[in-house]
PDB file of N, CA and C in Angstrom:
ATOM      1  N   UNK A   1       9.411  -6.057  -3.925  1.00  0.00           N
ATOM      2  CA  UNK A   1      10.263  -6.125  -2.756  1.00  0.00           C
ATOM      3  C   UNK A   1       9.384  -5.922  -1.510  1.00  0.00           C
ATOM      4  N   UNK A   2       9.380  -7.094  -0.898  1.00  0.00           N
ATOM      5  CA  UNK A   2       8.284  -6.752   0.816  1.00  0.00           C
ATOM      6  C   UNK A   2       8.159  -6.097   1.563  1.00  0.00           C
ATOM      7  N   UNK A   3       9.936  -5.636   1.711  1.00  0.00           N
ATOM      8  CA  UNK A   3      10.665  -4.799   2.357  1.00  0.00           C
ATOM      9  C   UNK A   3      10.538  -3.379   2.259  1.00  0.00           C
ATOM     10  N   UNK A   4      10.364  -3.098   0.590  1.00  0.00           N
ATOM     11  CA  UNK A   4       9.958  -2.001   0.200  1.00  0.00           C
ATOM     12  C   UNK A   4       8.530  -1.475   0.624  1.00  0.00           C
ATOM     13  N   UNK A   5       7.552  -2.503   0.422  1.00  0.00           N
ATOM     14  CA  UNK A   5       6.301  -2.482   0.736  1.00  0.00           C
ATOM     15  C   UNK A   5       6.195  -1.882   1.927  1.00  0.00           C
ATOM     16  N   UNK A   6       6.708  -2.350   2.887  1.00  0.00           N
ATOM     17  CA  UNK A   6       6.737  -2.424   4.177  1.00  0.00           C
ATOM     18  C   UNK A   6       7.226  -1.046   4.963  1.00  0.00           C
ATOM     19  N   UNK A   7       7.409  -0.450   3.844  1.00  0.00           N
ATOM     20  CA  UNK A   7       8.268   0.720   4.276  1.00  0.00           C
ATOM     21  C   UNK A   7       7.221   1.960   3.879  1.00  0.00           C
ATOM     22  N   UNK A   8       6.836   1.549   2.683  1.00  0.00           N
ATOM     23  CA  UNK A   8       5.679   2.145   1.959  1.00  0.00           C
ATOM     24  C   UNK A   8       4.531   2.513   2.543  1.00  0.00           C
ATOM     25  N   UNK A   9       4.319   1.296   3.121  1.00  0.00           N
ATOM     26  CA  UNK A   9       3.298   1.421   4.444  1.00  0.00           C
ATOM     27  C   UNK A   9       3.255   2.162   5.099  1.00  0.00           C
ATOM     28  N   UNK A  10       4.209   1.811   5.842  1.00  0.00           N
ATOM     29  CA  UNK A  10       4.442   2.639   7.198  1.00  0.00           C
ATOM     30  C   UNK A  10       4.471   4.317   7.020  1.00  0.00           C
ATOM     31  N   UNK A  11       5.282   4.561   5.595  1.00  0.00           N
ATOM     32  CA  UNK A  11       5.075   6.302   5.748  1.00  0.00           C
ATOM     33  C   UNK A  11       3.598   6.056   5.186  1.00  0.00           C
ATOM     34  N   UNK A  12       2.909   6.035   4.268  1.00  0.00           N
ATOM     35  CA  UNK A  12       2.066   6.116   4.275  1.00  0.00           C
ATOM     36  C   UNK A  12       0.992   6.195   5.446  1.00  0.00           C
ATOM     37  N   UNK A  13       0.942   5.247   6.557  1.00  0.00           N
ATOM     38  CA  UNK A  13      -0.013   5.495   7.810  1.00  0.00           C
ATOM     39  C   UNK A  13       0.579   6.865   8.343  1.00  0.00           C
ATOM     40  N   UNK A  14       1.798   6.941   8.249  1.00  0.00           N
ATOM     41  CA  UNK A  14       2.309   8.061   9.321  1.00  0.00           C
ATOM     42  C   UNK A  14       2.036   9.666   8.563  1.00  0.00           C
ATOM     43  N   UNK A  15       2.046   9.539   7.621  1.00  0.00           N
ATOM     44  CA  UNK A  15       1.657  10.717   6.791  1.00  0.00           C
ATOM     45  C   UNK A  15      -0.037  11.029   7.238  1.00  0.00           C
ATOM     46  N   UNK A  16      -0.539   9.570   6.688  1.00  0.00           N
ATOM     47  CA  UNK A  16      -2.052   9.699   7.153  1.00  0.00           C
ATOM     48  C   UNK A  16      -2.647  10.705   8.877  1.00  0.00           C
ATOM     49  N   UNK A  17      -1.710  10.071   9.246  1.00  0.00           N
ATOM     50  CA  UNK A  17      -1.558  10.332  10.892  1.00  0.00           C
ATOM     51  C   UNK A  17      -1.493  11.578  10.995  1.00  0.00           C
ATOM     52  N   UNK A  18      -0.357  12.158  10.673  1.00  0.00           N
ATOM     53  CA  UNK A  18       0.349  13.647  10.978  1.00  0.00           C
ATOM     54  C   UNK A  18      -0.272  14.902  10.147  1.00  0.00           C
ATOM     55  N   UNK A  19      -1.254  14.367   9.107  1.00  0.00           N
ATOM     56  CA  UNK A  19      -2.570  15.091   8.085  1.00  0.00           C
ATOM     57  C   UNK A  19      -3.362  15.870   9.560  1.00  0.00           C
ATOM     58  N   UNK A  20      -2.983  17.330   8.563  1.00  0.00           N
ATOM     59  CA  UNK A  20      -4.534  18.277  10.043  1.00  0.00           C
ATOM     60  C   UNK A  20      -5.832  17.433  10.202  1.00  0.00           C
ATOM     61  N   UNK A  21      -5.963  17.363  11.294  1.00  0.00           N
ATOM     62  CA  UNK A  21      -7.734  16.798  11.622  1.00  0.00           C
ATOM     63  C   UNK A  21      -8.336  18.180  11.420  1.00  0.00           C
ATOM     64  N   UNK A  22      -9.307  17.620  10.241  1.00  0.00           N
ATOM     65  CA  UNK A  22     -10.679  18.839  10.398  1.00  0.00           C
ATOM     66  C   UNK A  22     -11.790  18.178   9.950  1.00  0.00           C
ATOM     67  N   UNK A  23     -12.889  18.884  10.210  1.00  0.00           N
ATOM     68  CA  UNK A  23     -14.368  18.494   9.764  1.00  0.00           C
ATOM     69  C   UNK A  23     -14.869  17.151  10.439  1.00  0.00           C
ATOM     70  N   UNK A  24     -15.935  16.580  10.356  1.00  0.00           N
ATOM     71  CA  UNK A  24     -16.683  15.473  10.931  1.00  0.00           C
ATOM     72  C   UNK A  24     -16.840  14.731   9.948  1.00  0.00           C
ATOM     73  N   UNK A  25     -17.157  13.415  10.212  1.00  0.00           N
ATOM     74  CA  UNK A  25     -17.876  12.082   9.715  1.00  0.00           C
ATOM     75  C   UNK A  25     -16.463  11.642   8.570  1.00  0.00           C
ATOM     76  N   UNK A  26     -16.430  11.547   7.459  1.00  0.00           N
ATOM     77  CA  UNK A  26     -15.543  10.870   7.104  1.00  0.00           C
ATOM     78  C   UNK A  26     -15.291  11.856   5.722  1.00  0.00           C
ATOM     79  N   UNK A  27     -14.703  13.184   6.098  1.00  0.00           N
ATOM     80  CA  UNK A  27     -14.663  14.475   5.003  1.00  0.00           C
ATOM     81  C   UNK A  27     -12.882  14.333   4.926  1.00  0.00           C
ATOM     82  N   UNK A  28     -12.406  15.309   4.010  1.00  0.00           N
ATOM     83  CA  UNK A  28     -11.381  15.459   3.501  1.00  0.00           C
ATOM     84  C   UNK A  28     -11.039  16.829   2.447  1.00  0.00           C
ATOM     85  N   UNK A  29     -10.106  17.334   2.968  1.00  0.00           N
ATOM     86  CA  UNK A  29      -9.690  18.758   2.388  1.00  0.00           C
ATOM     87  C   UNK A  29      -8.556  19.021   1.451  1.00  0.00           C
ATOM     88  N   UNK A  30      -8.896  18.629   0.018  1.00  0.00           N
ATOM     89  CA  UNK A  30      -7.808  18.845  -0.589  1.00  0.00           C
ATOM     90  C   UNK A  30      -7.609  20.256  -1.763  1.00  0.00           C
ATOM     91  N   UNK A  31      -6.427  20.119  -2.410  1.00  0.00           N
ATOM     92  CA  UNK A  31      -6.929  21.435  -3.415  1.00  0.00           C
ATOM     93  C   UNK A  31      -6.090  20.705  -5.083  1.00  0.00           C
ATOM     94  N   UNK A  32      -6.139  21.134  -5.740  1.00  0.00           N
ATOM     95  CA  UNK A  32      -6.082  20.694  -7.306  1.00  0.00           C
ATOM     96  C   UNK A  32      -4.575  21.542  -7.427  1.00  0.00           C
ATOM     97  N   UNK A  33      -3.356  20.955  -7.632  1.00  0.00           N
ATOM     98  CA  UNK A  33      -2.144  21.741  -7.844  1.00  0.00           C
ATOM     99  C   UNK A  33      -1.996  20.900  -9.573  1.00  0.00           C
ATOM    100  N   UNK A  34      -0.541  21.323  -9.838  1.00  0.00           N
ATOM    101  CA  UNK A  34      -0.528  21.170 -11.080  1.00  0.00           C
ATOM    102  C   UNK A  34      -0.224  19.645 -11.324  1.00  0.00           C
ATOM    103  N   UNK A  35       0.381  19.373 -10.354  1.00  0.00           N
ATOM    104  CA  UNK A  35       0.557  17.952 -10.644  1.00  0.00           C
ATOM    105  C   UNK A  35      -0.004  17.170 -10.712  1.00  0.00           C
ATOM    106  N   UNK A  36      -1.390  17.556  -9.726  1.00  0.00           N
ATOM    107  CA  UNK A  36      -2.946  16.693  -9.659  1.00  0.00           C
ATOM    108  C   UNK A  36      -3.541  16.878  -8.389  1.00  0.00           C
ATOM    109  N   UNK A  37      -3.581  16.452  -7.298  1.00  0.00           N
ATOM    110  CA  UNK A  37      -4.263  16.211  -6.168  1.00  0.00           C
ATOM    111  C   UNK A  37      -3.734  16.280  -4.788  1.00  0.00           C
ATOM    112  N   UNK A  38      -3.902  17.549  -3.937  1.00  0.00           N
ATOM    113  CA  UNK A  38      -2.994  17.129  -2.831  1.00  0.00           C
ATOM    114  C   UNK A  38      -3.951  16.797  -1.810  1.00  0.00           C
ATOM    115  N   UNK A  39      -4.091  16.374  -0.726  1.00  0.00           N
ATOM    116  CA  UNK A  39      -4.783  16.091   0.270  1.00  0.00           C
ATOM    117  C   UNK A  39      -4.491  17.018   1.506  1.00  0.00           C
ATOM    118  N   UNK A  40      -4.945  17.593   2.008  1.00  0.00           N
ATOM    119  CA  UNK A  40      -4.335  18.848   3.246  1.00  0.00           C
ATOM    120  C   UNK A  40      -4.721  18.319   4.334  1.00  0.00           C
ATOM    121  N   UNK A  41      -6.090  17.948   4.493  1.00  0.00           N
ATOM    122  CA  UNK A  41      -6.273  17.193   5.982  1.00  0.00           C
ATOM    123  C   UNK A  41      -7.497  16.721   6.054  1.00  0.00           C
ATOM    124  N   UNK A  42      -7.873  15.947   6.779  1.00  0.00           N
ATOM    125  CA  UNK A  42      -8.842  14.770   6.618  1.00  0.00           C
ATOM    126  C   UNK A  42      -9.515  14.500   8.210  1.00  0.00           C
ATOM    127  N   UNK A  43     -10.880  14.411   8.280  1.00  0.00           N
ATOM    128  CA  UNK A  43     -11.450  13.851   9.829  1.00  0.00           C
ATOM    129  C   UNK A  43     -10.793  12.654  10.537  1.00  0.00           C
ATOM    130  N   UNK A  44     -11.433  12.617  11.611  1.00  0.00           N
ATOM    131  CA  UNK A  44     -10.480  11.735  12.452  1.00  0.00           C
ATOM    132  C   UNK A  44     -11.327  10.069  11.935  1.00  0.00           C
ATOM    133  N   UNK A  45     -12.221  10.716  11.124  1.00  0.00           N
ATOM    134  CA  UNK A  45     -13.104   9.248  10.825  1.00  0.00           C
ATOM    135  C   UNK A  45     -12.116   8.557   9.977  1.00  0.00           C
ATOM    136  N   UNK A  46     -11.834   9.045   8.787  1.00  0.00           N
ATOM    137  CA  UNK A  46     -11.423   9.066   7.642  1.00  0.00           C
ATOM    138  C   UNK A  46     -10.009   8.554   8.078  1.00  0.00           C
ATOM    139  N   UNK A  47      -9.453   9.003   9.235  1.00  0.00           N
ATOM    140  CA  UNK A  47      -7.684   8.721   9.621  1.00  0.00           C
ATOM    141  C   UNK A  47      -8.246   7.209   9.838  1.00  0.00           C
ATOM    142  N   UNK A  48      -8.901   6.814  10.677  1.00  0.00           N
ATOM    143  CA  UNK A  48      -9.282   5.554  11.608  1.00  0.00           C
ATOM    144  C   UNK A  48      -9.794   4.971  10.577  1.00  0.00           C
ATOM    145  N   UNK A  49     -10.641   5.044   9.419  1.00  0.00           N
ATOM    146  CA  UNK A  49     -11.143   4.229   8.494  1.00  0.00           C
ATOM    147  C   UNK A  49      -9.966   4.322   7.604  1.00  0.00           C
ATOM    148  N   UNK A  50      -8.732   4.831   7.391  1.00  0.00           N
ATOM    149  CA  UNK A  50      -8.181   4.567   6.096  1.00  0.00           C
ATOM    150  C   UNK A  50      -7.265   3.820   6.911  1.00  0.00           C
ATOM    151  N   UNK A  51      -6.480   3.756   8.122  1.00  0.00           N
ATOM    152  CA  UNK A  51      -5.443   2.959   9.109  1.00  0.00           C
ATOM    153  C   UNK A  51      -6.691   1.290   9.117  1.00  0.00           C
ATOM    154  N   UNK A  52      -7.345   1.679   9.510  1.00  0.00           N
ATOM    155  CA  UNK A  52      -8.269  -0.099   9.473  1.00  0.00           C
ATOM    156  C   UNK A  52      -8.504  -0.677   8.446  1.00  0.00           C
ATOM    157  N   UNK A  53      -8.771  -0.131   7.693  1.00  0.00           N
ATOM    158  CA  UNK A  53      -8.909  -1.010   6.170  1.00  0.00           C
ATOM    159  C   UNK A  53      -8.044  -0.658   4.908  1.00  0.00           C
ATOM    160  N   UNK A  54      -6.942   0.232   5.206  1.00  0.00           N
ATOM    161  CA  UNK A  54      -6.045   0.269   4.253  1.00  0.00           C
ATOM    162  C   UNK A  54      -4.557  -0.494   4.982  1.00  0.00           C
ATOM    163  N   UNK A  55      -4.361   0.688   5.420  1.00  0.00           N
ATOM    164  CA  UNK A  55      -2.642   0.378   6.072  1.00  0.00           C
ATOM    165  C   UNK A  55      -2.577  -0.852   7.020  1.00  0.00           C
ATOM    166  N   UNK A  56      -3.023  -0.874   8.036  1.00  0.00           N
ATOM    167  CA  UNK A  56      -2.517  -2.065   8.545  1.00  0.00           C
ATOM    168  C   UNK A  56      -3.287  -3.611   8.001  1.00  0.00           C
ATOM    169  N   UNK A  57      -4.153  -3.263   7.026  1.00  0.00           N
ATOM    170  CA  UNK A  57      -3.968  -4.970   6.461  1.00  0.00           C
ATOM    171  C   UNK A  57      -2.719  -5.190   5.650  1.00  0.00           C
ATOM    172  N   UNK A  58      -2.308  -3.697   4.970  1.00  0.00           N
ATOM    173  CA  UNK A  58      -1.719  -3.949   4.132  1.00  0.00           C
ATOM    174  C   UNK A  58      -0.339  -4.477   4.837  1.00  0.00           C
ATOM    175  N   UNK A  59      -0.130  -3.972   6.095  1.00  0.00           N
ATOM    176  CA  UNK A  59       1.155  -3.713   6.376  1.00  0.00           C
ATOM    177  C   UNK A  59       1.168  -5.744   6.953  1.00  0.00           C
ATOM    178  N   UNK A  60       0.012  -5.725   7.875  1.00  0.00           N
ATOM    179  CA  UNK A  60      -0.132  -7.768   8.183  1.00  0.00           C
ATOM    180  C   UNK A  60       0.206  -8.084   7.069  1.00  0.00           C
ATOM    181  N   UNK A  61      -0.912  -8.341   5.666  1.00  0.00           N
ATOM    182  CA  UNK A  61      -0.367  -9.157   4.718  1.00  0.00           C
ATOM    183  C   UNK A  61       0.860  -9.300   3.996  1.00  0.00           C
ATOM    184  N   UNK A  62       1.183  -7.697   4.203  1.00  0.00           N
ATOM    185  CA  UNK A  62       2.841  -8.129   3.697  1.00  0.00           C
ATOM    186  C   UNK A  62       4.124  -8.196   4.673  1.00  0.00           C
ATOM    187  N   UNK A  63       3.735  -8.207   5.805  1.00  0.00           N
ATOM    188  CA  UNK A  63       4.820  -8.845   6.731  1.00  0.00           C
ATOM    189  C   UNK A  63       4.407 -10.214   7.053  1.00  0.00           C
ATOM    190  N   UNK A  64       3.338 -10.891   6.774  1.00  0.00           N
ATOM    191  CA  UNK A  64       2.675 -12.416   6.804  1.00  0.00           C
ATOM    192  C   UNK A  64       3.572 -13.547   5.850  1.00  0.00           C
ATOM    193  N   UNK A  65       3.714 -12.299   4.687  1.00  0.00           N
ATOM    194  CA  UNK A  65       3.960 -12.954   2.918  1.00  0.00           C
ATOM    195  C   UNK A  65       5.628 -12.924   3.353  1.00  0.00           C
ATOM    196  N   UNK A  66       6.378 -12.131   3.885  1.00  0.00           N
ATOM    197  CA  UNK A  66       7.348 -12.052   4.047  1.00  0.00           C
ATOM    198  C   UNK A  66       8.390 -12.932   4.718  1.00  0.00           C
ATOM    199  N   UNK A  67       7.794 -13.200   5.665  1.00  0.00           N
ATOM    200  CA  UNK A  67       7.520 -14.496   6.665  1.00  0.00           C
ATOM    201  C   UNK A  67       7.144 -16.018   6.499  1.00  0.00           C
ATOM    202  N   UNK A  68       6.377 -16.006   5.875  1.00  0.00           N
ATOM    203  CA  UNK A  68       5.993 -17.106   5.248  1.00  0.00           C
ATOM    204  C   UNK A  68       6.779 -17.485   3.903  1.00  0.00           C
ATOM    205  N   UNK A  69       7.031 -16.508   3.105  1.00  0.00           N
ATOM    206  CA  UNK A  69       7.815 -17.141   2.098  1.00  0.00           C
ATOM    207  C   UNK A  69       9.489 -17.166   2.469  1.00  0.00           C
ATOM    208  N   UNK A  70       9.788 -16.464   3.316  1.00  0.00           N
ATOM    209  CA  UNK A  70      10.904 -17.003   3.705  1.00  0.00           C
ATOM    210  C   UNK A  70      11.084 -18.464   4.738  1.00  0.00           C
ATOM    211  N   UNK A  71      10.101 -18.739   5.165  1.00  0.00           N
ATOM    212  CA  UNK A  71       9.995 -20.123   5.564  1.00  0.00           C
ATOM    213  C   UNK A  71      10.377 -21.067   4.845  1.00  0.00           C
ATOM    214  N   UNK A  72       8.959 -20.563   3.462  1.00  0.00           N
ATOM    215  CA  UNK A  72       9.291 -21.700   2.543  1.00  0.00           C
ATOM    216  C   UNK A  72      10.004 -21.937   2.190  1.00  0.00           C
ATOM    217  N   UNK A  73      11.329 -20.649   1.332  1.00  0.00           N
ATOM    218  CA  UNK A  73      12.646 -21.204   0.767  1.00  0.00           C
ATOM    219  C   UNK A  73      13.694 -21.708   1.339  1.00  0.00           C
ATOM    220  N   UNK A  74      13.129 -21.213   2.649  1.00  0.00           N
ATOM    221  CA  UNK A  74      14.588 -22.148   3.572  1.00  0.00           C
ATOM    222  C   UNK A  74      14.226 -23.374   4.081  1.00  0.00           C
ATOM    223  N   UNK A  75      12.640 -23.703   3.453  1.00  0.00           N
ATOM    224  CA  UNK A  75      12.762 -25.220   3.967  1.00  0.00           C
ATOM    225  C   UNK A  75      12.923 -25.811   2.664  1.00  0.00           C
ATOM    226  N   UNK A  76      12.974 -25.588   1.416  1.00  0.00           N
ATOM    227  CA  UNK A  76      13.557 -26.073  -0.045  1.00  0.00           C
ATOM    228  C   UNK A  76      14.753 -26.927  -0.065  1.00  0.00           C
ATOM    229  N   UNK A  77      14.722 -27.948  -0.472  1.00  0.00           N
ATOM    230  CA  UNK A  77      15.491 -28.995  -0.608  1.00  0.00           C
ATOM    231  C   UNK A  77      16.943 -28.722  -1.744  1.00  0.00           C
ATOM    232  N   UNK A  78      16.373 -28.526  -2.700  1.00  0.00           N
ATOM    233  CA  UNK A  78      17.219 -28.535  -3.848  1.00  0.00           C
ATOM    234  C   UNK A  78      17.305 -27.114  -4.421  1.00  0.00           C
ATOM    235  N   UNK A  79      18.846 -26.831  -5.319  1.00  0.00           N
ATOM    236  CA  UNK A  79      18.494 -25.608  -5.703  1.00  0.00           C
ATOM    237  C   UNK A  79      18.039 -24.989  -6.753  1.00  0.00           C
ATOM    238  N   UNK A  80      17.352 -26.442  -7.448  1.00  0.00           N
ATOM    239  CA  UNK A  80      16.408 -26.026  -8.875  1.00  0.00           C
ATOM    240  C   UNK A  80      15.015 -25.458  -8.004  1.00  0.00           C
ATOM    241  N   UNK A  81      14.901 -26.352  -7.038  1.00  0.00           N
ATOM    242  CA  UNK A  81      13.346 -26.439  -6.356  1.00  0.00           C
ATOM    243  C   UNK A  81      13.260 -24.810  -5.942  1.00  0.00           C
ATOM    244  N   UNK A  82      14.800 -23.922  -5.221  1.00  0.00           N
ATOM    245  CA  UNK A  82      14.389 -22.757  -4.705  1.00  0.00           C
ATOM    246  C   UNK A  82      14.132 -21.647  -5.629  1.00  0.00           C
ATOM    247  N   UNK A  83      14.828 -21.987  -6.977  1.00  0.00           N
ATOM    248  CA  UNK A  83      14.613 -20.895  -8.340  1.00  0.00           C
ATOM    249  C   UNK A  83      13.173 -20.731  -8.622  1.00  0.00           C
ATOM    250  N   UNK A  84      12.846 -22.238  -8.414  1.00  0.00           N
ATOM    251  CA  UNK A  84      11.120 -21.981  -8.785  1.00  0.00           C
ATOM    252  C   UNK A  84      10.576 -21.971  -7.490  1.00  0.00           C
ATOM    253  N   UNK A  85      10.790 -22.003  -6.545  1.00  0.00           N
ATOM    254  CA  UNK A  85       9.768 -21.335  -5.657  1.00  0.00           C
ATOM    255  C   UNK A  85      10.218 -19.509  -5.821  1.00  0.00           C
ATOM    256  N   UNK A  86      11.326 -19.264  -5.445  1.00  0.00           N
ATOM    257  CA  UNK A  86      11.493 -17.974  -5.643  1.00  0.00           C
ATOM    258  C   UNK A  86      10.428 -16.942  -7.170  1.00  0.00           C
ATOM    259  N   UNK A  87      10.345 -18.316  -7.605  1.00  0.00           N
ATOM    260  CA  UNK A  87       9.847 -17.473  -8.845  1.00  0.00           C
ATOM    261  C   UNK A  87       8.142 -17.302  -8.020  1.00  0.00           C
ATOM    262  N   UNK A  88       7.771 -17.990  -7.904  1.00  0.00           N
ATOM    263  CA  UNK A  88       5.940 -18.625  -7.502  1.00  0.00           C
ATOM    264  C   UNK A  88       6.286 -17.065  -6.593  1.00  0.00           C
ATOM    265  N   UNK A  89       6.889 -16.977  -5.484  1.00  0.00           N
ATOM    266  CA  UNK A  89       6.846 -16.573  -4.459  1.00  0.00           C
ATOM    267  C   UNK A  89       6.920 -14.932  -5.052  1.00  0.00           C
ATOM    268  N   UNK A  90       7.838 -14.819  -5.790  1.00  0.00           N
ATOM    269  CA  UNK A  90       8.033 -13.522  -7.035  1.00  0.00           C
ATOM    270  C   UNK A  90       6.468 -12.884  -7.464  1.00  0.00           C
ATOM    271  N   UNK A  91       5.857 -14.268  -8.101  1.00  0.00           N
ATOM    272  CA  UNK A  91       4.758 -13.504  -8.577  1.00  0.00           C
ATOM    273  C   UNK A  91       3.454 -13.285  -7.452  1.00  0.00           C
ATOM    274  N   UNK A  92       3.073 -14.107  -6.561  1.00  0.00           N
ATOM    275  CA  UNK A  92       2.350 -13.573  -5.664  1.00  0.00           C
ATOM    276  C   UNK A  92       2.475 -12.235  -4.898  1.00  0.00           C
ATOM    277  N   UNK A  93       4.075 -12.363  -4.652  1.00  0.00           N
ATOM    278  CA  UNK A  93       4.434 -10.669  -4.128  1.00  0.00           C
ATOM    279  C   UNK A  93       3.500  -9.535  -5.343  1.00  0.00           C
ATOM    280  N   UNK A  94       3.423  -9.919  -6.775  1.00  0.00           N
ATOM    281  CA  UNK A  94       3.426  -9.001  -7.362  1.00  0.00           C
ATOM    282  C   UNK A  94       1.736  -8.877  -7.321  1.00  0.00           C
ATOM    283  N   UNK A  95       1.409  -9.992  -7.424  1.00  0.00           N
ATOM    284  CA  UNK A  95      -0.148 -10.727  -7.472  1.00  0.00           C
ATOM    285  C   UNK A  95      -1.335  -8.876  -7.592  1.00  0.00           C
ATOM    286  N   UNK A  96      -0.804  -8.288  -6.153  1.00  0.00           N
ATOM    287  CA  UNK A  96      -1.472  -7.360  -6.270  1.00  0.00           C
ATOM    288  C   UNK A  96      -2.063  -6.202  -6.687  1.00  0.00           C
ATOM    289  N   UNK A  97      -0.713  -6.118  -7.165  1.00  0.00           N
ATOM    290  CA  UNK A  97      -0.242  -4.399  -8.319  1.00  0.00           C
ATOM    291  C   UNK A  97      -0.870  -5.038  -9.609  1.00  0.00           C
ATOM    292  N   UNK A  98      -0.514  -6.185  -9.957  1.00  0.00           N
ATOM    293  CA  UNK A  98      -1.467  -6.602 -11.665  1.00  0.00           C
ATOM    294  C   UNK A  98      -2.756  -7.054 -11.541  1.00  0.00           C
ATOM    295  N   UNK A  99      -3.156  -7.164 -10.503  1.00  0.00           N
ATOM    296  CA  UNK A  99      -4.615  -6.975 -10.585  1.00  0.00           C
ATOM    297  C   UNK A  99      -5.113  -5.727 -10.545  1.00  0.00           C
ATOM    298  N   UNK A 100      -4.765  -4.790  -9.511  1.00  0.00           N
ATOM    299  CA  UNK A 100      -5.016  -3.780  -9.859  1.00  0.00           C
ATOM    300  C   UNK A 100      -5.027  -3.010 -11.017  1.00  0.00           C
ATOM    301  N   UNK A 101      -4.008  -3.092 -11.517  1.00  0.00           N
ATOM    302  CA  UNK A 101      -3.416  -2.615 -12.998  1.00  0.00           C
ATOM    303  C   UNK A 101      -4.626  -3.146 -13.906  1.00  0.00           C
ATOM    304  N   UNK A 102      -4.698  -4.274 -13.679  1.00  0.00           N
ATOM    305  CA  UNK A 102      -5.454  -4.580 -14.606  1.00  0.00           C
ATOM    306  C   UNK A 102      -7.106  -4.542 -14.882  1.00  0.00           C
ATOM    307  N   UNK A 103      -7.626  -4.545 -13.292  1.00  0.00           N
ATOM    308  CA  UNK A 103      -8.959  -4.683 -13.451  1.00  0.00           C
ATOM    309  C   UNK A 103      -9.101  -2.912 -12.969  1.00  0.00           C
ATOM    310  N   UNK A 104      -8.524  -1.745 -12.372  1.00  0.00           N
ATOM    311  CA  UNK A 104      -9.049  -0.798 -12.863  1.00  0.00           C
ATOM    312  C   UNK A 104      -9.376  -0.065 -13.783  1.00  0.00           C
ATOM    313  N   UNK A 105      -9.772   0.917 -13.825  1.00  0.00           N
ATOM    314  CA  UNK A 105      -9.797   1.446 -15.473  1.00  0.00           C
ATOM    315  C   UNK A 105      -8.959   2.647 -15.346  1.00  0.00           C
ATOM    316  N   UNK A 106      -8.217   2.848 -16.613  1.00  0.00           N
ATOM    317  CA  UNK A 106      -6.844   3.474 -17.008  1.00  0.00           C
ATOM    318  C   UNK A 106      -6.997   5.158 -16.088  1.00  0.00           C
ATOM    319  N   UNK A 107      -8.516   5.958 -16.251  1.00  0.00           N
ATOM    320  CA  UNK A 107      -8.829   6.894 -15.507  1.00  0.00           C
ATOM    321  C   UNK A 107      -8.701   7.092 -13.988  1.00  0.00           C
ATOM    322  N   UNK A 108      -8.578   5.956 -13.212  1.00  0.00           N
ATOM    323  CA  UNK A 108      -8.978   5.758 -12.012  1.00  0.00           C
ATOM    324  C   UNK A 108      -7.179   5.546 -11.486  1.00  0.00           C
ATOM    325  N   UNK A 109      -6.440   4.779 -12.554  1.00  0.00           N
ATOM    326  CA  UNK A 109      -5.382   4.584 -12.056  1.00  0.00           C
ATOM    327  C   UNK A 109      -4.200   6.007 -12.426  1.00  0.00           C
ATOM    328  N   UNK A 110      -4.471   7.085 -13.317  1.00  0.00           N
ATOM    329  CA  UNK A 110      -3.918   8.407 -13.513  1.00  0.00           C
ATOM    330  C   UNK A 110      -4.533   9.106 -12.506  1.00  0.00           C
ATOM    331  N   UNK A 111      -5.911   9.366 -11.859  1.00  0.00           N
ATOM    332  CA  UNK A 111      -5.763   9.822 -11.232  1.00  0.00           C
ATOM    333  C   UNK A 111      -5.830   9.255  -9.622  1.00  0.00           C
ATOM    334  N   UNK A 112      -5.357   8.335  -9.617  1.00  0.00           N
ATOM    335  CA  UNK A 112      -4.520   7.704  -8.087  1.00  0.00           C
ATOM    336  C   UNK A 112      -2.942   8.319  -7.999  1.00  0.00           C
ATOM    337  N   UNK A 113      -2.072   8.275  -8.947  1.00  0.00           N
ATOM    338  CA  UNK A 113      -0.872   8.446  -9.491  1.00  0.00           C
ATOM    339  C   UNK A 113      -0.836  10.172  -9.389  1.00  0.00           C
ATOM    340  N   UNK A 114      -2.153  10.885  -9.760  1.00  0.00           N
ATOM    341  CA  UNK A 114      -1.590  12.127  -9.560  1.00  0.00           C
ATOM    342  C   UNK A 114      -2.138  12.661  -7.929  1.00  0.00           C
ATOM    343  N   UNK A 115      -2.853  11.771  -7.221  1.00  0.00           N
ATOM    344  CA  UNK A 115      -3.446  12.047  -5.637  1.00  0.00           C
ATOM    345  C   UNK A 115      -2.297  12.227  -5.045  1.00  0.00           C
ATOM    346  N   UNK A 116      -1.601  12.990  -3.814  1.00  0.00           N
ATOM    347  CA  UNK A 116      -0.623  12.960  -3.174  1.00  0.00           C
ATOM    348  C   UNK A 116      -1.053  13.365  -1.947  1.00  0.00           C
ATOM    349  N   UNK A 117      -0.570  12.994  -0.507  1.00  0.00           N
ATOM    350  CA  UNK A 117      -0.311  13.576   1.029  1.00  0.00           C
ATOM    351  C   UNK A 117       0.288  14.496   1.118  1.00  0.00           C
ATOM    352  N   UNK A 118      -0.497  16.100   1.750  1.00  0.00           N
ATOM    353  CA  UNK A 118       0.324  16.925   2.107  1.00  0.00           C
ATOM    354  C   UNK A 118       1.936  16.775   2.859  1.00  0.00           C
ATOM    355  N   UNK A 119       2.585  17.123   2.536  1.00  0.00           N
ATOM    356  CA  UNK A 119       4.291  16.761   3.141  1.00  0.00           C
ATOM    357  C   UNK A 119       4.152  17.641   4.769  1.00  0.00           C
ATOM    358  N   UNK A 120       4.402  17.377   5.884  1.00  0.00           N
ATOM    359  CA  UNK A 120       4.368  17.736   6.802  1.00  0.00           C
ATOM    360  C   UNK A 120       5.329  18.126   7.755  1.00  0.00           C
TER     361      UNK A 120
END
């Protein structure tokens, strides 16, 4: 869902954002709870490098994809033609999460899943 994405994003930068600034160059302060990983607060490098090359591409490409594939189905002729674009359009949305899934390794993706943003 794009929409979802899109939403995902956004707390995500804003969490990033509202994280204590401490330390220099591109450091980060977390501690080990039971669930796995919390993050407490992070340099101002680290805010500005994770907003530039995480969040807002993420947030362009999926308001781009959103946009664009709603173009496409409303310029679809027929309504066999929009089932299968909806489908094409289905799996590129997903395109990203199964690559990931797939080309990380099972360690890397448990502990992403147990990393979390201090709640603020």
């Amino acid at each position: 869902n794009n929409f979802g994405e899109l939403k995902l994003s956004f707390l995500q930068g804003y969490r990033i954002l509202r994280l204590p600034t401490a330390g220099n160059g591109l450091s980060a302060s977390a501690e080990a709870t039971e669930e796995g990983v919390q993050i407490n607060s992070v340099s101002m490098g680290m805010k500005v490098l994770t907003m530039v090359c995480v969040t807002i591409p993420r947030i362009l490409v999926t308001a781009i994809l959103l946009w664009l594939g709603c173009r496409w189905l409303t310029a679809t002729q027929s309504f066999a033609d929009v089932i299968l674009n909806a489908l094409a359009l289905g799996f590129l949305v997903d395109l990203n999460s199964l690559l990931y899934r797939t080309v990380m390794p099972r360690r890397d993706l448990v502990d992403a899943q147990k990393t979390c943003v201090a709640k603020n």
